[in-house]
C-alpha atoms as a PDB file:
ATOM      1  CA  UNK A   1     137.371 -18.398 -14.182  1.00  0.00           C
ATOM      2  CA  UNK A   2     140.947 -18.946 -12.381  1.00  0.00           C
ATOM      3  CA  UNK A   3     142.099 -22.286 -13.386  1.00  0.00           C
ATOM      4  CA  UNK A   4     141.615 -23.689  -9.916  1.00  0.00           C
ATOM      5  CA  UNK A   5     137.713 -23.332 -10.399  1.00  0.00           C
ATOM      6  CA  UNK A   6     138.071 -24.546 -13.853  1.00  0.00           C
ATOM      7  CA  UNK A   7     139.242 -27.968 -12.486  1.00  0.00           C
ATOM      8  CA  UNK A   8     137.061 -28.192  -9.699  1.00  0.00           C
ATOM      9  CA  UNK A   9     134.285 -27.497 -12.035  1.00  0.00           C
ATOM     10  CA  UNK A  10     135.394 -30.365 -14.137  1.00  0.00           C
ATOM     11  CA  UNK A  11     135.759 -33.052 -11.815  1.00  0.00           C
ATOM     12  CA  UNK A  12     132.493 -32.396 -10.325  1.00  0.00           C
ATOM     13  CA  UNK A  13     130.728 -32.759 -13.468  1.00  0.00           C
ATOM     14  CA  UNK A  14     132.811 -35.574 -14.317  1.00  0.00           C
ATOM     15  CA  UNK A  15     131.689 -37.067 -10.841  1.00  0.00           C
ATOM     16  CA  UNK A  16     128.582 -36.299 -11.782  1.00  0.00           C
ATOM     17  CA  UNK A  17     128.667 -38.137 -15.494  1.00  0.00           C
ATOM     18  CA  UNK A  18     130.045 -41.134 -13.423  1.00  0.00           C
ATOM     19  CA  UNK A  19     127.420 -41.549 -10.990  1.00  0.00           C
ATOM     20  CA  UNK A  20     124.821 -40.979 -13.436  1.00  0.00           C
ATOM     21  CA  UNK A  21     126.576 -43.787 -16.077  1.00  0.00           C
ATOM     22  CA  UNK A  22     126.602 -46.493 -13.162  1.00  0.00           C
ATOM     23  CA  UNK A  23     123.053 -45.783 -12.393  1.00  0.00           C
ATOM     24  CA  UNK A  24     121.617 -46.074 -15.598  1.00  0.00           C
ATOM     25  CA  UNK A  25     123.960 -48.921 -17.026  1.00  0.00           C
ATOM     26  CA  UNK A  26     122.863 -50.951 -13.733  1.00  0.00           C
ATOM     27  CA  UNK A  27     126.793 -51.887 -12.892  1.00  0.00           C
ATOM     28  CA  UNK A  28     127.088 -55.067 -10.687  1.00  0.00           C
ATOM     29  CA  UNK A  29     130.775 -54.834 -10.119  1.00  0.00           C
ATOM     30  CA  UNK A  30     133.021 -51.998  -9.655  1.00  0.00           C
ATOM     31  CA  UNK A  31     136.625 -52.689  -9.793  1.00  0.00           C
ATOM     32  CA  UNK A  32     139.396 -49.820  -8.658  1.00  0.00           C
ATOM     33  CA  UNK A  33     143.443 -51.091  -9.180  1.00  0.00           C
ATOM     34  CA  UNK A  34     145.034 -48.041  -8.285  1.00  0.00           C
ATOM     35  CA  UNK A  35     144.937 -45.837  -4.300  1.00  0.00           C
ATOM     36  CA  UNK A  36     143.655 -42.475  -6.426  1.00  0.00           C
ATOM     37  CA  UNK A  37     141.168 -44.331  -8.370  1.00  0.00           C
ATOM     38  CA  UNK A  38     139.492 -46.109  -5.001  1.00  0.00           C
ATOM     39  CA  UNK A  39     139.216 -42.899  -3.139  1.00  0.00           C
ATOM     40  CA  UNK A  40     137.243 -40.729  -6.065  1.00  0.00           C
ATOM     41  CA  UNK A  41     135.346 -44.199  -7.420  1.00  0.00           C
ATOM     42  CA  UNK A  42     134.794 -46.445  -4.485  1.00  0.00           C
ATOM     43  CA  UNK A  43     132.336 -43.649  -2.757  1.00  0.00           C
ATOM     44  CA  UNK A  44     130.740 -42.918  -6.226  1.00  0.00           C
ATOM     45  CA  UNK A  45     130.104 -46.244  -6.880  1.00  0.00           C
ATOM     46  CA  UNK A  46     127.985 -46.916  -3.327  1.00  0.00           C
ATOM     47  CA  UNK A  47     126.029 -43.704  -4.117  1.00  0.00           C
ATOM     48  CA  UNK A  48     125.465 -45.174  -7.432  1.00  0.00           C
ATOM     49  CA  UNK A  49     123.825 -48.370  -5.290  1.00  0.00           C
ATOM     50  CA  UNK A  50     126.766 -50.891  -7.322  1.00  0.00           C
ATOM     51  CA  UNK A  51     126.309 -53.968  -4.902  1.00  0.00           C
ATOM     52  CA  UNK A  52     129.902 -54.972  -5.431  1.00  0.00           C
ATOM     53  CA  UNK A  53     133.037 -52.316  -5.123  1.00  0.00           C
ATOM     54  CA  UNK A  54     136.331 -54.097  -5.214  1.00  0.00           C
ATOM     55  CA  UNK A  55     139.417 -52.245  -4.147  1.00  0.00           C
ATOM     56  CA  UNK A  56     142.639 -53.910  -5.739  1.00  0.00           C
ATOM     57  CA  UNK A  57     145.880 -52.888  -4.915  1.00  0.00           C
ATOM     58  CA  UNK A  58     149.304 -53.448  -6.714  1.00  0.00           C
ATOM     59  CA  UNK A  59     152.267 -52.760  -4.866  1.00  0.00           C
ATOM     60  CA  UNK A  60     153.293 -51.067  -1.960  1.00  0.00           C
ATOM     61  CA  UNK A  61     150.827 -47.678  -1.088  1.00  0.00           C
ATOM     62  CA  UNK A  62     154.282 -45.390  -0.327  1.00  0.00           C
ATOM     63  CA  UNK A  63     153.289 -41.976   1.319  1.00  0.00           C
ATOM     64  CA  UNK A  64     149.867 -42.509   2.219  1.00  0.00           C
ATOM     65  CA  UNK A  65     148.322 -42.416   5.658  1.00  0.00           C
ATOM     66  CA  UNK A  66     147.291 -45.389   7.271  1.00  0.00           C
ATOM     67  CA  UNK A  67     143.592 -43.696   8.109  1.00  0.00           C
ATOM     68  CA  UNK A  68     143.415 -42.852   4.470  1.00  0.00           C
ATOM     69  CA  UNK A  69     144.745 -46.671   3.408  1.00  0.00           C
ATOM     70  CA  UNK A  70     142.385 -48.329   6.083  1.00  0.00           C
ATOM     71  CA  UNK A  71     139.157 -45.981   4.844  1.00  0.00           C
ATOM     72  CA  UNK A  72     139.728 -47.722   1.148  1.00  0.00           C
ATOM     73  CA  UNK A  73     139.281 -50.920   2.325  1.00  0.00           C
ATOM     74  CA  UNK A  74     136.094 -49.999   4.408  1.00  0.00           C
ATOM     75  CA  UNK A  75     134.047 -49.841   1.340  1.00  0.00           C
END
């Protein structure tokens, strides 16, 4: 396995491990401080069914598309 697939493996299952954790644990609140951590836990979160996803921000986003910085805030 090429270390590309490796990776990609990973993170799914990881995703996976996530999803399953918030479902199980019954989470409330879901709280993301960083632009990275919003876009992979934000959507995990709302297929987890977590009533509350907070997207907190510190700084100035440098870099990122406005689409991308506008979808965080949608969820």
């Amino acid at each position: 396995m090429t270390k590309a697939r490796w990776a990609i493996s990973s993170l799914r299952k990881r995703i996976i491990l996530l999803w399953k954790f918030l479902r199980r644990e019954k989470v409330d609140v879901i709280e993301t401080f960083t632009h990275d951590s919003s876009m992979v836990a934000l959507p995990i979160a709302w297929l987890a069914r977590v009533p509350v996803r907070i997207a907190t921000h510190h700084g100035v986003i440098e870099g990122v598309s406005r689409w991308r910085e506008r979808s965080i805030h949608g969820w």
